[in-house]
Protein backbone atom coordinates (compact mmCIF):
# COMPACT_ATOMS: atom_id res chain seq x y z
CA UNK A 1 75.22 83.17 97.37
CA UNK A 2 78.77 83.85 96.40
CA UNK A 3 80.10 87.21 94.79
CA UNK A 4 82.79 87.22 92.64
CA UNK A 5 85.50 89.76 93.54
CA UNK A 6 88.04 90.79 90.70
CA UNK A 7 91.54 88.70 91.27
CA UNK A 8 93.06 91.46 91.15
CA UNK A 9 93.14 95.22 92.58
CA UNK A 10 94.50 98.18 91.22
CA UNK A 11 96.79 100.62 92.91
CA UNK A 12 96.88 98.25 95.91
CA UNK A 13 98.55 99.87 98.81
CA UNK A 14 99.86 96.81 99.99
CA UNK A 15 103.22 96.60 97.45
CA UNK A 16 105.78 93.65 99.48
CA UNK A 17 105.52 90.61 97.86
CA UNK A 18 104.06 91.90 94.17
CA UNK A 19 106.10 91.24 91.51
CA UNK A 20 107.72 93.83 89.89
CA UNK A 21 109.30 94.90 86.35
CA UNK A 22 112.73 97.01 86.39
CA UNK A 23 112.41 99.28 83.68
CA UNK A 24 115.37 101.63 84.40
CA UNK A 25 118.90 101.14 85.10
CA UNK A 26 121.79 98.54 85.15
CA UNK A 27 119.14 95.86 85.66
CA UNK A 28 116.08 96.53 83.23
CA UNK A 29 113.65 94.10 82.14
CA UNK A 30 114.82 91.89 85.10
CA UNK A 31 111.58 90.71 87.18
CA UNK A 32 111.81 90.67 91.16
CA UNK A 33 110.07 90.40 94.13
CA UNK A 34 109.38 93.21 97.08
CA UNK A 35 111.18 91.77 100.13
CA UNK A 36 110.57 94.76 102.04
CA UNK A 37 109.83 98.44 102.07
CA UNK A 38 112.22 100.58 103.24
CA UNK A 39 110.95 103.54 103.33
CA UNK A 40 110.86 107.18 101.27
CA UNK A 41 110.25 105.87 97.98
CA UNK A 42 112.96 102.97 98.16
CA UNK A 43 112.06 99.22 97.89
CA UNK A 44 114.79 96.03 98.60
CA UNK A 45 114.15 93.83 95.75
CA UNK A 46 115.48 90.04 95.24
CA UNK A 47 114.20 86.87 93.92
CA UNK A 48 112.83 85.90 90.35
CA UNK A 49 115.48 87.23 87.86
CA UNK A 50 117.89 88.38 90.75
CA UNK A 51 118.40 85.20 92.78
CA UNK A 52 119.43 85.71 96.06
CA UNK A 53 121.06 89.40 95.12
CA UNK A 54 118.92 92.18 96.67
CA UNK A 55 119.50 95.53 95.40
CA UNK A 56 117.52 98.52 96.44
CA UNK A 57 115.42 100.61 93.65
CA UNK A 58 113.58 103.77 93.85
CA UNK A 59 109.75 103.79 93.06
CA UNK A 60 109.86 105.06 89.65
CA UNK A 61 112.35 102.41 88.68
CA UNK A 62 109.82 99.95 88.44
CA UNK A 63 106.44 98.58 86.98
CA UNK A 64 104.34 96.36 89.50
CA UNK A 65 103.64 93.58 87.57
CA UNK A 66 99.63 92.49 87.56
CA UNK A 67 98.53 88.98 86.01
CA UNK A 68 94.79 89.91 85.43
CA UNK A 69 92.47 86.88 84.65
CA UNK A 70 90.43 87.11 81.25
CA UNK A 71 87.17 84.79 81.74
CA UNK A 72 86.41 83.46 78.49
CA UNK A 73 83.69 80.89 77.90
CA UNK A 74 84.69 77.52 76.57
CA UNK A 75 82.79 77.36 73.12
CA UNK A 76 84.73 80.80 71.91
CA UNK A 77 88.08 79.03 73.12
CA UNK A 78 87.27 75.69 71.64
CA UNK A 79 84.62 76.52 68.92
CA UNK A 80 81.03 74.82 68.88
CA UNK A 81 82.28 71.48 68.72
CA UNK A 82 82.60 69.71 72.31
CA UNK A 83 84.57 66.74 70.66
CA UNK A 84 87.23 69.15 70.74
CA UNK A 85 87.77 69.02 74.67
């Protein structure tokens, strides 16, 4: 018997390789990726919106970014009609 886990965790200590959302600075609204954590509250961030530029933010610079999967059954997505499908 399988149990079904949420996808996703909150306040997961485990922050290098989320995705994050700059919402401060030069470069807000820019998305990016943890490449590592450098210690005291500071966080090298590159990828996504920044390309191969990595630029260093402070913790309260940024949002991690959380996809969180909404089940929804079929017949409220496609109505009562299975033709539909």
């Amino acid at each position: 018997m399988a149990i079904n886990y949420p996808s996703f965790t909150y306040n997961n200590p485990r922050i290098q390789g989320q995705t994050v959302f700059i919402k401060r600075g030069p470069h807000q609204g820019k998305l990016g990726i943890i490449a590592k954590v450098l210690g005291n509250e500071r966080f090298l961030i590159s990828q996504a919106d920044f390309g191969s530029e990595q630029v260093i933010f402070k913790r309260s610079d940024f949002l991690v970014h959380r996809y969180r999967k909404i089940k929804v059954p079929i017949d409220r997505v496609a109505g009562k009609n299975p033709d539909v499908l």
